[in-house]
C-alpha atoms as a PDB file:
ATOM      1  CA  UNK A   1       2.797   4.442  40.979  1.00  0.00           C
ATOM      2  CA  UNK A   2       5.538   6.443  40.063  1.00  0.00           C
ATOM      3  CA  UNK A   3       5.580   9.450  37.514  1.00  0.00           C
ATOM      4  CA  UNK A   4       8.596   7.872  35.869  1.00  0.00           C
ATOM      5  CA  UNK A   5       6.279   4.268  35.557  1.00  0.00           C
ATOM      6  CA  UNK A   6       2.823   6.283  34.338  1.00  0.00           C
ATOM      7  CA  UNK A   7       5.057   7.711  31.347  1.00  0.00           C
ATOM      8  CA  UNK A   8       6.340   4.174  30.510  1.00  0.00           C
ATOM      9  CA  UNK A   9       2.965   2.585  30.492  1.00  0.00           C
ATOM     10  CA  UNK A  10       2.140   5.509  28.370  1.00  0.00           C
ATOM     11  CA  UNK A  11       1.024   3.811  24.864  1.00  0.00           C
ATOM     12  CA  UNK A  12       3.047   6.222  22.891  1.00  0.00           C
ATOM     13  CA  UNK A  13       3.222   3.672  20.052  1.00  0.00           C
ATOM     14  CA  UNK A  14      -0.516   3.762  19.408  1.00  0.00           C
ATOM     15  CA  UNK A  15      -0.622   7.546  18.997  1.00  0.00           C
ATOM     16  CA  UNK A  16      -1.739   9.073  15.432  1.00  0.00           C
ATOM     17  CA  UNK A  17       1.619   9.833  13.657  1.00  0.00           C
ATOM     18  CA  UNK A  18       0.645  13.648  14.016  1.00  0.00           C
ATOM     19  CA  UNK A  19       0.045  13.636  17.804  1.00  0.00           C
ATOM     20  CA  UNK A  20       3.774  12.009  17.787  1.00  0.00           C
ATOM     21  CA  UNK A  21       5.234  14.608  15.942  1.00  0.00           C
ATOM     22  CA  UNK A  22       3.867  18.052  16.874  1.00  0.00           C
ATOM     23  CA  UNK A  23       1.966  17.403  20.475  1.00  0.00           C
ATOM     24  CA  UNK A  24       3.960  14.549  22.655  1.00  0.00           C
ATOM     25  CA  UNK A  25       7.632  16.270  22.421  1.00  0.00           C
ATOM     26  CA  UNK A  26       6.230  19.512  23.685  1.00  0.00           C
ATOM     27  CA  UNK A  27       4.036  18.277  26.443  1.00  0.00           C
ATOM     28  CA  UNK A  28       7.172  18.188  29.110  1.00  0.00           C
ATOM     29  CA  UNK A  29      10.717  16.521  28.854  1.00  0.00           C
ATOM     30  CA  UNK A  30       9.490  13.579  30.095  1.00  0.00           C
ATOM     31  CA  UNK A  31       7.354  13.055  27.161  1.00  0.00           C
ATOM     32  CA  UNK A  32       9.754  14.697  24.917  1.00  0.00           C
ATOM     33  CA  UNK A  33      12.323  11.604  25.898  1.00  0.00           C
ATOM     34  CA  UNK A  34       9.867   8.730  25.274  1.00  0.00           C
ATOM     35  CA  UNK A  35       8.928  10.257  21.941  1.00  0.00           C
ATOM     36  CA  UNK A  36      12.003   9.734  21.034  1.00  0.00           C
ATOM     37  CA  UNK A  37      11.979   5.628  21.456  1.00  0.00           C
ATOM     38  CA  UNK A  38      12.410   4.293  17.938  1.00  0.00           C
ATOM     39  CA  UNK A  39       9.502   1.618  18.767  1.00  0.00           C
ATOM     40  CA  UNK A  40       7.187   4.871  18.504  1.00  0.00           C
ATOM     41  CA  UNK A  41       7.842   5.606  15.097  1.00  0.00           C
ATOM     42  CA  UNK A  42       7.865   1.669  13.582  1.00  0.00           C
ATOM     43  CA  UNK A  43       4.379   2.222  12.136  1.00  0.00           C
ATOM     44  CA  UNK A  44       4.103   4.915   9.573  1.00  0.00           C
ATOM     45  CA  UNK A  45       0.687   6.099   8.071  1.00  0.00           C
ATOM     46  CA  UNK A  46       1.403   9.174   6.154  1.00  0.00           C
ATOM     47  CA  UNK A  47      -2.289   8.954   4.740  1.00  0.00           C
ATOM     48  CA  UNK A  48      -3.747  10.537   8.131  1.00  0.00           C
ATOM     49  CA  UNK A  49      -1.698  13.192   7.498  1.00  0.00           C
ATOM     50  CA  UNK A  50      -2.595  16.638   5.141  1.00  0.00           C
ATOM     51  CA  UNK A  51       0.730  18.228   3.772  1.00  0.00           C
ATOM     52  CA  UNK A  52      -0.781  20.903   1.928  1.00  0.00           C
ATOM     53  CA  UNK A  53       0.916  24.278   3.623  1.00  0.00           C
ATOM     54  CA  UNK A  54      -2.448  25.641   5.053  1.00  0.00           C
ATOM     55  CA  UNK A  55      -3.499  22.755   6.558  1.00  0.00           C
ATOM     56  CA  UNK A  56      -3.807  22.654  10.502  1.00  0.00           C
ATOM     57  CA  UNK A  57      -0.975  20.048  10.731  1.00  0.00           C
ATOM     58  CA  UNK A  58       1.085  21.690   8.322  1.00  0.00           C
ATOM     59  CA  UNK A  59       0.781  25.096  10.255  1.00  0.00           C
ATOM     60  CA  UNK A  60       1.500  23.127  13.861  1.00  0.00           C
ATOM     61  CA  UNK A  61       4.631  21.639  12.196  1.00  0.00           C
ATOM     62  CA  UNK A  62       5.961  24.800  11.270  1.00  0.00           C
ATOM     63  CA  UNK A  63       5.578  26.623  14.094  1.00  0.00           C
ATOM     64  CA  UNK A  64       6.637  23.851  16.450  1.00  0.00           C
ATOM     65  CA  UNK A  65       9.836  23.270  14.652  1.00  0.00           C
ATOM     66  CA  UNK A  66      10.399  26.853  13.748  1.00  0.00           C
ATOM     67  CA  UNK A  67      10.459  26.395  10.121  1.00  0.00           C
ATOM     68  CA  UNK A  68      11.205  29.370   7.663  1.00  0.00           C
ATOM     69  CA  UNK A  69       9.865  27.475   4.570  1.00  0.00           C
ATOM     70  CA  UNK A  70       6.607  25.311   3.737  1.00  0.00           C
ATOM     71  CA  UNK A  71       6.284  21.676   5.387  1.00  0.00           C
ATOM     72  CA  UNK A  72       7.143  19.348   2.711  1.00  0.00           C
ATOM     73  CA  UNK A  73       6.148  15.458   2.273  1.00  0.00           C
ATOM     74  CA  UNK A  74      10.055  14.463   1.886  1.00  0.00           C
ATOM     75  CA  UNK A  75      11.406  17.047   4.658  1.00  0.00           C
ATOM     76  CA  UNK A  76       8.419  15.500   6.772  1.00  0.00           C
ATOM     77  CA  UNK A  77       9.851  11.736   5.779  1.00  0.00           C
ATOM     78  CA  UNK A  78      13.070  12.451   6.838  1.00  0.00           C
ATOM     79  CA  UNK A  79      12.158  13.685   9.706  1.00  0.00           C
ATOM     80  CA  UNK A  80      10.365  10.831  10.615  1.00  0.00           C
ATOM     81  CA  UNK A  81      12.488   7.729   9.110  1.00  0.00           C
ATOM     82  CA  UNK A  82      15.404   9.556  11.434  1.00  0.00           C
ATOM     83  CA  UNK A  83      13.228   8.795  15.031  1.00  0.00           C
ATOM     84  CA  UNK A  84      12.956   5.901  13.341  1.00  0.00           C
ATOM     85  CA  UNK A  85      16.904   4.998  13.390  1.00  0.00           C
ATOM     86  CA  UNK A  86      15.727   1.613  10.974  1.00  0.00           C
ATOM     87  CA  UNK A  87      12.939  -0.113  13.090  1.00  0.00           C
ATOM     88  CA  UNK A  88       9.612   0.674  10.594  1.00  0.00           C
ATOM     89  CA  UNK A  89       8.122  -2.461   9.729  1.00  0.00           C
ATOM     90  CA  UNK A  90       5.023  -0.867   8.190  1.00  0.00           C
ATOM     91  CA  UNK A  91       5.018   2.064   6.051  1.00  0.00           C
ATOM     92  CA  UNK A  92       1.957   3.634   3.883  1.00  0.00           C
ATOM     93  CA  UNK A  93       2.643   6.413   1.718  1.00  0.00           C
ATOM     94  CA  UNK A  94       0.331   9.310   1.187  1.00  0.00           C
ATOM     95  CA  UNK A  95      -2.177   8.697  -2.015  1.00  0.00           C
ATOM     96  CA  UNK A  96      -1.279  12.203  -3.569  1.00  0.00           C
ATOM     97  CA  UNK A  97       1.348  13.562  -5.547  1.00  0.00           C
ATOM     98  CA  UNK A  98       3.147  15.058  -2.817  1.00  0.00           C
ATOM     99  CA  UNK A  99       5.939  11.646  -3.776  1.00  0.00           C
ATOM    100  CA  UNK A 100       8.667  11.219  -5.195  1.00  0.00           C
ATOM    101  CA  UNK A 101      10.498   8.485  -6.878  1.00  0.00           C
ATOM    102  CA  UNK A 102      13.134   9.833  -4.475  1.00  0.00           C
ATOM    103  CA  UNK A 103      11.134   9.732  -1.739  1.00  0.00           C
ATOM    104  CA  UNK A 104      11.003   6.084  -2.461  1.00  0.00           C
ATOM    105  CA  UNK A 105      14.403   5.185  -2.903  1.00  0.00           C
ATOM    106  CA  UNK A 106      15.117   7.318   0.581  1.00  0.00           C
ATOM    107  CA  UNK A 107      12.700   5.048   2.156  1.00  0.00           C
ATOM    108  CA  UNK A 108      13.994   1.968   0.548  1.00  0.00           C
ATOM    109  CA  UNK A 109      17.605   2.238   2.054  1.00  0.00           C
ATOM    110  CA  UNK A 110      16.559   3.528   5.628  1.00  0.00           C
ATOM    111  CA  UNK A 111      13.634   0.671   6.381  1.00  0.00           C
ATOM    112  CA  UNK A 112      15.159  -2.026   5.301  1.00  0.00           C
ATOM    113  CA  UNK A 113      13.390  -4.339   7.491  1.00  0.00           C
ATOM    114  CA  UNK A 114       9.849  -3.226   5.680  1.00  0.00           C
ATOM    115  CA  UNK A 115       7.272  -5.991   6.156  1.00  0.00           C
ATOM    116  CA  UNK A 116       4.039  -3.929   5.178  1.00  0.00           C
ATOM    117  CA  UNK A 117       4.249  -0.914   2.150  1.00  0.00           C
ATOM    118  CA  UNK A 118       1.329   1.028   0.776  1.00  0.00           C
ATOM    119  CA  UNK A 119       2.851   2.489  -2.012  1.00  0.00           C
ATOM    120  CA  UNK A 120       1.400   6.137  -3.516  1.00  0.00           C
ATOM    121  CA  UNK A 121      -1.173   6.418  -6.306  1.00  0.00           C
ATOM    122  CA  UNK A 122      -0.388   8.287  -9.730  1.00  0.00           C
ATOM    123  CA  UNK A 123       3.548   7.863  -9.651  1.00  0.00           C
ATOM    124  CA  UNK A 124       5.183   9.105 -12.987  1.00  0.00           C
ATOM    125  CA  UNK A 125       5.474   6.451 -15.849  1.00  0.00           C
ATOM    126  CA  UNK A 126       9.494   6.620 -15.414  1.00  0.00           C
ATOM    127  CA  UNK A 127       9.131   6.508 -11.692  1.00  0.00           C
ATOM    128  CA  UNK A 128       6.982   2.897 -11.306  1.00  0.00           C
ATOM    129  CA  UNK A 129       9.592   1.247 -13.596  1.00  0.00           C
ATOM    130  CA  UNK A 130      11.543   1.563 -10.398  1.00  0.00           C
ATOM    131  CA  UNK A 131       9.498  -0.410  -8.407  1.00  0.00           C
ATOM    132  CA  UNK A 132      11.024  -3.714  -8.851  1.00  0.00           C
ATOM    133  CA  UNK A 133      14.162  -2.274  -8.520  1.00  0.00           C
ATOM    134  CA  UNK A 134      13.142  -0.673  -4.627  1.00  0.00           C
ATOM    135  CA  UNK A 135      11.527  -4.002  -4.071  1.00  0.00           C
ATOM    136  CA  UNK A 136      14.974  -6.041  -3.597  1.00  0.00           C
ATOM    137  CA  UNK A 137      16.252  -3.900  -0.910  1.00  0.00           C
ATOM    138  CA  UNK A 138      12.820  -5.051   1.008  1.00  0.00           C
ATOM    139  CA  UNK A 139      13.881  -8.743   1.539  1.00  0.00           C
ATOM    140  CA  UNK A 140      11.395  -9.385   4.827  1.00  0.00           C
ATOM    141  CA  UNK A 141       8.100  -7.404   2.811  1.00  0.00           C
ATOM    142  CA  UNK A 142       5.110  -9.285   4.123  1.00  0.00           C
ATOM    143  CA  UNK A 143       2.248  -7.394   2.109  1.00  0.00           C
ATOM    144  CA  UNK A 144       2.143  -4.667  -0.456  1.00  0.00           C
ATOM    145  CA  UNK A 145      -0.534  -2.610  -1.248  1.00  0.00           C
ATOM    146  CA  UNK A 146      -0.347  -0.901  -5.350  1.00  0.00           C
ATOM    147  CA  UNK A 147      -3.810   1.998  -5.695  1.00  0.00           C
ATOM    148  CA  UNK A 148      -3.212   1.426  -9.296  1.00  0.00           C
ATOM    149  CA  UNK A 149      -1.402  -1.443 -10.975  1.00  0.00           C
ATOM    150  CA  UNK A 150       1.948  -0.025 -12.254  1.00  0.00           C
ATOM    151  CA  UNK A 151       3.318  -0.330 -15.777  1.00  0.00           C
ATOM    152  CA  UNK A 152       6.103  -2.233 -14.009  1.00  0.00           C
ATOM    153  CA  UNK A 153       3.566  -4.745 -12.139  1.00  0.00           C
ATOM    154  CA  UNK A 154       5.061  -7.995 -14.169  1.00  0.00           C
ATOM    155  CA  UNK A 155       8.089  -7.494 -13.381  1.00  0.00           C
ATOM    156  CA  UNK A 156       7.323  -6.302  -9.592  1.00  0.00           C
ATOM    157  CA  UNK A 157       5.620  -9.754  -9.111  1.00  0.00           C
ATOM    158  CA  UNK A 158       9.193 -11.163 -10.567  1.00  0.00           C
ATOM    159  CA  UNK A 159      11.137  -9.577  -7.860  1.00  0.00           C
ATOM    160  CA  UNK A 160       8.892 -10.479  -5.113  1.00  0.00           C
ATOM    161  CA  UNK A 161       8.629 -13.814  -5.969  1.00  0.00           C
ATOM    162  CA  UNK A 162      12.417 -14.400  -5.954  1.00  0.00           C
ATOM    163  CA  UNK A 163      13.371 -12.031  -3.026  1.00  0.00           C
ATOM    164  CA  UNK A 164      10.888 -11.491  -0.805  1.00  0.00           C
ATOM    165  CA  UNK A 165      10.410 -15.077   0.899  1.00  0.00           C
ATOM    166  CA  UNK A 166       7.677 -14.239   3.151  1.00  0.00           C
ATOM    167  CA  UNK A 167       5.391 -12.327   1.141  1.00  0.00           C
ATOM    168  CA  UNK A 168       1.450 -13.049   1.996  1.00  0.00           C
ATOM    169  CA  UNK A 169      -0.358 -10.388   0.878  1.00  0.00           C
ATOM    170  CA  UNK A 170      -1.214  -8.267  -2.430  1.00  0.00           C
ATOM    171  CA  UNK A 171      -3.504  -5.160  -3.009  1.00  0.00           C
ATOM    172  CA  UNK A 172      -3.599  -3.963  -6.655  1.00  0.00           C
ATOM    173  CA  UNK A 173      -6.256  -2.459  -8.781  1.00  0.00           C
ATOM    174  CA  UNK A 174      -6.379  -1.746 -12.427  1.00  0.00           C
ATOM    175  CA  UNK A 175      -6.947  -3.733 -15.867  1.00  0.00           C
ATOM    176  CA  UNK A 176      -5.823  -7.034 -14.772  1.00  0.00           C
ATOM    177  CA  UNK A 177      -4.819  -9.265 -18.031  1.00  0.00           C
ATOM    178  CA  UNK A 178      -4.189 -12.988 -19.026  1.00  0.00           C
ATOM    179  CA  UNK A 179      -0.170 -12.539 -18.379  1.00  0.00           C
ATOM    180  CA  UNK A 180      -0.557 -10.569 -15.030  1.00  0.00           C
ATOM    181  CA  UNK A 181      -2.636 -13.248 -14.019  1.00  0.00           C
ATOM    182  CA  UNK A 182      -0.174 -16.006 -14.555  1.00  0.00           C
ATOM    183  CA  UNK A 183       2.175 -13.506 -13.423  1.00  0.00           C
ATOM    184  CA  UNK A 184       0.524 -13.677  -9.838  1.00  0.00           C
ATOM    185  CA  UNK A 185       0.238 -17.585 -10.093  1.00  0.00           C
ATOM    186  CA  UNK A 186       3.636 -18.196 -11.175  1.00  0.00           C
ATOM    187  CA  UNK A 187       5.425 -16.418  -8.681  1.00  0.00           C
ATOM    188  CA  UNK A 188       3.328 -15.970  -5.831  1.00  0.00           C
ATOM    189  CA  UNK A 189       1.957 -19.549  -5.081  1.00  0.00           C
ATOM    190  CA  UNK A 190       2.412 -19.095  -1.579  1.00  0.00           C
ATOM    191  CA  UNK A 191       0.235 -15.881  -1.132  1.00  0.00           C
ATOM    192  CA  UNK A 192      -2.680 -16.161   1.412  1.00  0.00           C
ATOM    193  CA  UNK A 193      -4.323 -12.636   1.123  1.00  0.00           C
ATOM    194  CA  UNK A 194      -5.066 -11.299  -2.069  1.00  0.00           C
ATOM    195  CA  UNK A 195      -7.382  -7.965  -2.877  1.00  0.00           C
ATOM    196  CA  UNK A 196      -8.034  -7.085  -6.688  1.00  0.00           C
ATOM    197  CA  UNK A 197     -11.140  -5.013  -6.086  1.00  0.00           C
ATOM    198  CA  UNK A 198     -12.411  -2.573  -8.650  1.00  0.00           C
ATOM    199  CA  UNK A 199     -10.385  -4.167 -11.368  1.00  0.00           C
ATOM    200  CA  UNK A 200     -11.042  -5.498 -14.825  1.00  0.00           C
ATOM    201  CA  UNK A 201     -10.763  -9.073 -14.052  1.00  0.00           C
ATOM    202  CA  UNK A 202     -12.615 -11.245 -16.627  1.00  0.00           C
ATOM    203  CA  UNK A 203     -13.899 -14.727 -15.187  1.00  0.00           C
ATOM    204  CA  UNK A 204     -10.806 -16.581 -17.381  1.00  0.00           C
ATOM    205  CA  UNK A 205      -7.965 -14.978 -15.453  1.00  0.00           C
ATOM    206  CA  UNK A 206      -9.976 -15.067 -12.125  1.00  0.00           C
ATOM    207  CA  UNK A 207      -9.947 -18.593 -12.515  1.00  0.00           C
ATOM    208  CA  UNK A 208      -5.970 -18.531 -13.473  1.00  0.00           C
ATOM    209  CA  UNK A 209      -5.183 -16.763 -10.300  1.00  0.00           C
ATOM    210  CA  UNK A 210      -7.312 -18.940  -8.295  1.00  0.00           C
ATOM    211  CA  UNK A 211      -5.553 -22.299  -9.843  1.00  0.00           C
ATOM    212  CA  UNK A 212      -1.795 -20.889  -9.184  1.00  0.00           C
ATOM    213  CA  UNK A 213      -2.176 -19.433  -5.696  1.00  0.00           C
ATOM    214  CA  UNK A 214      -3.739 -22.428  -4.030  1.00  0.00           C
ATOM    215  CA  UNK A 215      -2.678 -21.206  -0.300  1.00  0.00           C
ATOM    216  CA  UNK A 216      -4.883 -18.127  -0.184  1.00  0.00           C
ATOM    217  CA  UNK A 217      -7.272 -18.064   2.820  1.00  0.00           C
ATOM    218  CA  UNK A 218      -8.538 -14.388   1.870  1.00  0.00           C
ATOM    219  CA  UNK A 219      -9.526 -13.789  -1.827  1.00  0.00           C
ATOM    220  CA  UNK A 220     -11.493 -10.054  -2.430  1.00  0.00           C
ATOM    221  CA  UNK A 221     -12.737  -8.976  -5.637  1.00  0.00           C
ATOM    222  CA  UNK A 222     -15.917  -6.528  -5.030  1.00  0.00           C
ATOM    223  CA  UNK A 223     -17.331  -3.899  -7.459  1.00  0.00           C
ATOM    224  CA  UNK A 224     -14.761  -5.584 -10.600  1.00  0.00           C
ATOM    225  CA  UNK A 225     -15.785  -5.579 -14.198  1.00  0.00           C
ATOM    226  CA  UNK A 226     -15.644  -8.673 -16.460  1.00  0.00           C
ATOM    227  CA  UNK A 227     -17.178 -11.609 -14.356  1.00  0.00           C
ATOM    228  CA  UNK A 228     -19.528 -12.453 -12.454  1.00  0.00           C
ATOM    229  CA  UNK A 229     -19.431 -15.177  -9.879  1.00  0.00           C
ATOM    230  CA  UNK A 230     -21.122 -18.191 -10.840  1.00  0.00           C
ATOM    231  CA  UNK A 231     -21.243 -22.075  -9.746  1.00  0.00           C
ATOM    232  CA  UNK A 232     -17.856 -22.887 -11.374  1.00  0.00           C
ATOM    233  CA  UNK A 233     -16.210 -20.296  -9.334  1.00  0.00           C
ATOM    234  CA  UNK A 234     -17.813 -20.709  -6.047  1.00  0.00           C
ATOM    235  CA  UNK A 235     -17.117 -24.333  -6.290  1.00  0.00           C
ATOM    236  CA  UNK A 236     -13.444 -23.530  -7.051  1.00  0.00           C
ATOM    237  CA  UNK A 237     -13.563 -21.147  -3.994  1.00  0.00           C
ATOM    238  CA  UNK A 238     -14.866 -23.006  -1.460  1.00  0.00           C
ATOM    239  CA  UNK A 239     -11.713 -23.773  -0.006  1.00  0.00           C
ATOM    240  CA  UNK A 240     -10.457 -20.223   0.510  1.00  0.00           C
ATOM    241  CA  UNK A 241     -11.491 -19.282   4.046  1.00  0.00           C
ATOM    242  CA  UNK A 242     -13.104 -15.430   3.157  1.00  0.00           C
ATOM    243  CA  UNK A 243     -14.044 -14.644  -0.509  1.00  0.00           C
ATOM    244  CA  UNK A 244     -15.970 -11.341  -1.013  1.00  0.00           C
ATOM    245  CA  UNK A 245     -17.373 -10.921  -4.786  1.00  0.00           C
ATOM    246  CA  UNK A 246     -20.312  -8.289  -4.210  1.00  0.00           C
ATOM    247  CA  UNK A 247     -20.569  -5.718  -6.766  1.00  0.00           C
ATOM    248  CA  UNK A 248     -18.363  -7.616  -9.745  1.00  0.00           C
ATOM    249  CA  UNK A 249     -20.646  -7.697 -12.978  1.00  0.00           C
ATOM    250  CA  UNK A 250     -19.739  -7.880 -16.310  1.00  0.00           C
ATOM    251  CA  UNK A 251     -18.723  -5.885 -18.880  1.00  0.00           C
ATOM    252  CA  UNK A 252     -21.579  -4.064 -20.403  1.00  0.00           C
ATOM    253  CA  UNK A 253     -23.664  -3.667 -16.961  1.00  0.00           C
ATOM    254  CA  UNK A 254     -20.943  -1.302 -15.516  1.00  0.00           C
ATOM    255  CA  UNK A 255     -19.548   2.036 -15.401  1.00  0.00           C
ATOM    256  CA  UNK A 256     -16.600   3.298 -14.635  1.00  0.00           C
ATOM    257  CA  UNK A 257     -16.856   5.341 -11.754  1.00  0.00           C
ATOM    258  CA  UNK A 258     -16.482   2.881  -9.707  1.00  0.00           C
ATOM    259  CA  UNK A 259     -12.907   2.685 -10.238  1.00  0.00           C
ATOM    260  CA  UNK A 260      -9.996   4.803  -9.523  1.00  0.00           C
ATOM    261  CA  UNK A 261      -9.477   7.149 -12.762  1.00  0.00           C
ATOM    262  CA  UNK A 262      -6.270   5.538 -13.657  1.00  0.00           C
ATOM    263  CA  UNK A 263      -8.014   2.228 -13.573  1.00  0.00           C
ATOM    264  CA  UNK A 264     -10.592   3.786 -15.436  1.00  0.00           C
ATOM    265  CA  UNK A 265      -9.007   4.747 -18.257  1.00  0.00           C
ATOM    266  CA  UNK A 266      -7.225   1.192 -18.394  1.00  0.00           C
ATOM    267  CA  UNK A 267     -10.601  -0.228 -18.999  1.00  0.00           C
ATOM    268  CA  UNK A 268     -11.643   2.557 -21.357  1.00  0.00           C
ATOM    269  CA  UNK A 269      -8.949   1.204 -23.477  1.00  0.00           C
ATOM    270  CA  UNK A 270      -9.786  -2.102 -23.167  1.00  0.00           C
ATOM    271  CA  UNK A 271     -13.388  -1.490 -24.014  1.00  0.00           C
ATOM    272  CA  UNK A 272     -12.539   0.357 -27.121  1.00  0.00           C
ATOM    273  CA  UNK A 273     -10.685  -2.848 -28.317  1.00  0.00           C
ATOM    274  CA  UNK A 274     -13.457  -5.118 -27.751  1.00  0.00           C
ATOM    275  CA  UNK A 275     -15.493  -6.029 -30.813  1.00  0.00           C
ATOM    276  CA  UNK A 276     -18.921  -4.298 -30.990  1.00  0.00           C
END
């Protein structure tokens, strides 16, 4: 077998995203080329990634690229959405702060073929009323994943519903209410995979969701606070292929640190209203 034929049966696709960027161009200029095929770069997981400026991939980045300033999350981006030249069909942005609302919007116009998105956790009030606004450019998204249910989430459902025509699957965590609930029914009957884990989700607008989106095969709702599941709702579920419920309780047998802290102090609120 050739040398040329080795390279090309090379699986550069399946590399990590920072094996791509700071160890396969610099192995030879053989390598170097195929890094460059767009197909490479259609799967980004910025999670496995550490952008702080003394962390090892950081430090490779810098010195690979000869860099006079600090690696940053939306110089990194760039560089990556532009090997990319429009193919990325999955995306998953890094949990911490290190994103923008402009980070978003970049990403937004350059992938517009985006069937998979893992948005960041912790985005600033004024930036996640944007997200329904980023979500019509995204006309093929598949499945979305939210850390923390946005201020904007009624309104994200909206969009999807009327833009996104293929859309299957929904991660989201946070307090979720009687109107997100019919939110999720109303315009995403057709969704098969839906995750709601460490939420507030009170047995009423459980049973709401699971009324309106009759298609799902894959329902998850583990370690949630406000039901518990009990012979009305396994009946109910036995026709979704997978439902996971360990860990749900309800209200007064849990504690909060088993949620996210934004999530958290959703609930805290909504405990505070409850009547003693």
């Amino acid at each position: 077998m050739t040398r040329f034929s080795l390279i090309s049966l090379f699986p550069f696709h399946r590399l990590a995203l920072g094996d791509l960027a700071v160890a396969v161009p610099f192995v030879c200029k053989s390598w170097y080329r195929a890094s460059l095929d767009p197909s490479c770069w259609r799967r980004l997981n910025f999670r496995s990634l550490d952008f702080m400026p003394w962390s090892p991939f950081s430090r490779a980045f810098a010195l690979r690229y000869h860099l006079h300033s600090l690696l940053s999350f939306s110089a990194f981006l760039r560089f990556a959405l532009h090997h990319s030249r429009g193919v990325i069909d999955q995306l998953a942005f890094p949990l911490s702060s290190v994103v923008s609302i402009h980070d978003l919007a970049y990403a937004s116009v350059k992938c517009p073929r985006l069937k998979a998105l893992a948005l960041p956790d912790n985005l600033m009030l004024e930036d996640d009323l944007r997200i329904p606004e980023l979500e019509r450019r995204w006309k093929d998204l598949e499945h979305l994943e939210m850390e923390t249910k946005p201020s904007s989430f009624l309104e994200a459902v909206a969009e999807i519903g009327r833009n996104c025509p293929r859309f299957v699957g929904l991660k989201v965590r946070g307090l979720i209410g009687r109107e997100d609930a019919k939110a999720l029914a109303r315009c995403l009957p057709e969704l098969k995979h839906l995750e709601l884990s460490k939420s507030y989700l009170t047995k009423d607008e459980l049973l709401v969701v699971i009324g309106g989106c009759r298609k799902l095969e894959t329902l998850t709702v583990k370690d949630c606070l406000g039901f518990q599941a009990d012979d009305e709702i396994l009946k109910l579920v036995s026709r979704i292929e997978w439902f996971e419920h360990e860990g749900s309780t309800l209200v007064y047998s849990y504690t909060c640190s088993n949620i996210s802290s934004r999530s958290a102090l959703q609930v805290s609120f909504f405990l505070s209203t409850l009547d003693p």
